[in-house]
C-alpha atoms as a PDB file:
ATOM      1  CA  UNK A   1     -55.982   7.919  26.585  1.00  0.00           C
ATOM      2  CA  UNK A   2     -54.397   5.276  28.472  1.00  0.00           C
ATOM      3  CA  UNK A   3     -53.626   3.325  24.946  1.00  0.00           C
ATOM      4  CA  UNK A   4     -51.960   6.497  23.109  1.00  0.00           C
ATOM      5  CA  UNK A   5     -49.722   6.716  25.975  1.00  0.00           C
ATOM      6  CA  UNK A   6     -48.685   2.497  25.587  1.00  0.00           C
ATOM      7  CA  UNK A   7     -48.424   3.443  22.411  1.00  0.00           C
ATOM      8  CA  UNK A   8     -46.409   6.650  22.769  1.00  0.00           C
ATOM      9  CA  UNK A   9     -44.328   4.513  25.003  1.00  0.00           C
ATOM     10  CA  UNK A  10     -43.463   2.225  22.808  1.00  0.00           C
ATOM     11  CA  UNK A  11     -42.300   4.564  20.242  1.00  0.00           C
ATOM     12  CA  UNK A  12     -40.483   6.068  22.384  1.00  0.00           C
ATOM     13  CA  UNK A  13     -38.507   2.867  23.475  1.00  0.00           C
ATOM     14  CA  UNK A  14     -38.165   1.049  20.022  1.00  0.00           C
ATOM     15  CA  UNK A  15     -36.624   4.687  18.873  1.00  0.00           C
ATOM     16  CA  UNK A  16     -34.461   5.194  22.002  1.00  0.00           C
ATOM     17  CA  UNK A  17     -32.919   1.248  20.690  1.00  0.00           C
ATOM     18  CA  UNK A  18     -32.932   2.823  16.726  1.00  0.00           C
ATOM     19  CA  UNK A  19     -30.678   5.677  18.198  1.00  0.00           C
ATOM     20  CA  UNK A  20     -28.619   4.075  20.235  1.00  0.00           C
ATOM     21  CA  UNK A  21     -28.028   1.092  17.293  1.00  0.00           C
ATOM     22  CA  UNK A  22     -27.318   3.935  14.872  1.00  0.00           C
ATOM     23  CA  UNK A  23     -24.737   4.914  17.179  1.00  0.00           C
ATOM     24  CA  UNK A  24     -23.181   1.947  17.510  1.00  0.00           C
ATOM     25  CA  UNK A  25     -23.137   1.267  14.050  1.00  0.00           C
ATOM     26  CA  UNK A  26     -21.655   5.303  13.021  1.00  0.00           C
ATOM     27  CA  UNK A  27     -18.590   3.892  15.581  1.00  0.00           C
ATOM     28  CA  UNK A  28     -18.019  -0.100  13.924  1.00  0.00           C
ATOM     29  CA  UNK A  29     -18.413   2.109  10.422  1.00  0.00           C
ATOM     30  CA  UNK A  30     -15.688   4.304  12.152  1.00  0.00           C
ATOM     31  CA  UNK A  31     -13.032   1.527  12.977  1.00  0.00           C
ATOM     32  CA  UNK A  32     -13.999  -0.281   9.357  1.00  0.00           C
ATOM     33  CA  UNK A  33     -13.136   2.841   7.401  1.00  0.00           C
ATOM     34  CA  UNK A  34      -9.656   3.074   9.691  1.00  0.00           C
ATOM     35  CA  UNK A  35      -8.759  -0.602   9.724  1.00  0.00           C
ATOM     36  CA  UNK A  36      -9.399  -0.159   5.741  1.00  0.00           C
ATOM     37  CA  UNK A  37      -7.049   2.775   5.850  1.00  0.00           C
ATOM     38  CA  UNK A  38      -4.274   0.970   7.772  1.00  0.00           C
ATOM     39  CA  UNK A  39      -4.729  -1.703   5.317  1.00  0.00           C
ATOM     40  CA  UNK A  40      -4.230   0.275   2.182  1.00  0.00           C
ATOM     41  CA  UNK A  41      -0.788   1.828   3.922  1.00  0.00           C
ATOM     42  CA  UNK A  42       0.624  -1.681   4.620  1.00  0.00           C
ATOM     43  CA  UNK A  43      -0.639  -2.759   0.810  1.00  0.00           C
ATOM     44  CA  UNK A  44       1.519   0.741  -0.177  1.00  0.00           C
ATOM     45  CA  UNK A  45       4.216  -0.356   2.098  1.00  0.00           C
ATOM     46  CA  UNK A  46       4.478  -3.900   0.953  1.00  0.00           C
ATOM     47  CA  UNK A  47       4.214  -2.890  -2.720  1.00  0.00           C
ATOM     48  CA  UNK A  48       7.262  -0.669  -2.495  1.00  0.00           C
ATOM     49  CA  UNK A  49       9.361  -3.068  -0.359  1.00  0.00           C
ATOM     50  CA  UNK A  50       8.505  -5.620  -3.100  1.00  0.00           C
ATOM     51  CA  UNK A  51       9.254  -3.706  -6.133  1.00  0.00           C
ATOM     52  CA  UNK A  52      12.233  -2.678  -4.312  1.00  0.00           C
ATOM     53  CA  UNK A  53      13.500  -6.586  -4.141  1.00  0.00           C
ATOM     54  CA  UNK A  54      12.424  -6.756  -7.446  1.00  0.00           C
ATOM     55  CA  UNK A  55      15.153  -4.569  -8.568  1.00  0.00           C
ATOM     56  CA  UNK A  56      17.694  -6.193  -5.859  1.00  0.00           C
ATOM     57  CA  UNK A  57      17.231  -9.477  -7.597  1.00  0.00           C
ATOM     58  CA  UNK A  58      17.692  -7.771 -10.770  1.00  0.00           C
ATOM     59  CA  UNK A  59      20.689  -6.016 -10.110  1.00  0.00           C
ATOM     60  CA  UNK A  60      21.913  -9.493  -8.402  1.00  0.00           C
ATOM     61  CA  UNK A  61      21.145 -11.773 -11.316  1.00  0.00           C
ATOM     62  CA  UNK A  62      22.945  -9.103 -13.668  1.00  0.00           C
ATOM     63  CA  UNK A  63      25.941  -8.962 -11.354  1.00  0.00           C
ATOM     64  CA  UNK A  64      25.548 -12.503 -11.445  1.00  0.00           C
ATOM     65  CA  UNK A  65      25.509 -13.111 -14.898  1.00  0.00           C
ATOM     66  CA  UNK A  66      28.158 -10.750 -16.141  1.00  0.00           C
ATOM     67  CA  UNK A  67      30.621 -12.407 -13.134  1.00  0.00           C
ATOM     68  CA  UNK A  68      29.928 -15.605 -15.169  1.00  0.00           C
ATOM     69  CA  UNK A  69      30.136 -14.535 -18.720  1.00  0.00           C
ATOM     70  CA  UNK A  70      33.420 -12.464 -17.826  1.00  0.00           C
ATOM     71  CA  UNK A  71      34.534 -12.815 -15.388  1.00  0.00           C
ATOM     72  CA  UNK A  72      34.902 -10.613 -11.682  1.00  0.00           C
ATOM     73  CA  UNK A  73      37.197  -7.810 -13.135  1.00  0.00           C
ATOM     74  CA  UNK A  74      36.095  -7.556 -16.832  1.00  0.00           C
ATOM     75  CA  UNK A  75      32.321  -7.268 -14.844  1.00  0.00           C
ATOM     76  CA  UNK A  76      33.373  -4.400 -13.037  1.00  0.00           C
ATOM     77  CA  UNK A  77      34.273  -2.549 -16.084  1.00  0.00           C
ATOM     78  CA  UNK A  78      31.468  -3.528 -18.037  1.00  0.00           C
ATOM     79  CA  UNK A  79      29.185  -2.220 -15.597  1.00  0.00           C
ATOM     80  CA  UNK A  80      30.965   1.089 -15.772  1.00  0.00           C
ATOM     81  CA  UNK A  81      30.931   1.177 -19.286  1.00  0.00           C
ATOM     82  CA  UNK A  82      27.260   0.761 -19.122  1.00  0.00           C
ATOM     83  CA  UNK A  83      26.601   3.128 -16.353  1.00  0.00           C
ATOM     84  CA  UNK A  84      28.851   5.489 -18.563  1.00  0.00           C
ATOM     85  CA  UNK A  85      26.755   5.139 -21.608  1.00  0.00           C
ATOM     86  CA  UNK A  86      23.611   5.459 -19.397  1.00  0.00           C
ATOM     87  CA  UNK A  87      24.938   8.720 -17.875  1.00  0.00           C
ATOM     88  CA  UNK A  88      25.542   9.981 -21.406  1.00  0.00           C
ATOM     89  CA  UNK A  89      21.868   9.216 -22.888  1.00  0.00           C
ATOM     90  CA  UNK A  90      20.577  10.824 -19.399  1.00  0.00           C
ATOM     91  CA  UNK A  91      22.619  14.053 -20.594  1.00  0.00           C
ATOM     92  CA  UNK A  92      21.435  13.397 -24.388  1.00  0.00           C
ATOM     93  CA  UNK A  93      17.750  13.814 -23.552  1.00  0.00           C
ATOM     94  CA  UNK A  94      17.846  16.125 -20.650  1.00  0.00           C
ATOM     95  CA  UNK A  95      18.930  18.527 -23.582  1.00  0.00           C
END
């Protein structure tokens, strides 16, 4: 009798550790899942801000090159001849 209860003890003890392991574990899974989360918003975040650059220095370079090619006025009005002609194949295919 006095063995099954060492025994019983011991099981006891090793699954008091199992429990309170799994509970640690259930909490470090926790704060892995939300550091994973925060991670993906800053990936979303980043992506956006760099696609957003992406068309700054596109819209720079353009400027850029049309200021070149024609000069600072004739740009401007090229520009709004394109925006023009953009607006109008907007309207074209939103009929």
């Amino acid at each position: 009798m006095g063995n099954e209860a060492i025994l019983i003890s011991g099981i006891e003890h090793k699954i008091r550790k199992l429990i309170a392991l799994n509970v640690k574990l259930k909490e470090e899974n926790a704060k892995l899942h939300q550091h994973i989360d925060d991670l993906e918003n800053n990936n979303q975040t980043l992506t956006v801000e760099i696609k957003n650059r992406k068309n700054e220095l596109l819209n720079i370079t353009l400027a850029n090159t049309f200021e070149v090619e024609f000069g600072v006025e004739d740009s401007k009005k090229k520009i709004d001849n394109l925006i023009t002609e953009i607006d109008k194949c907007i309207e074209v295919l939103s009929d």
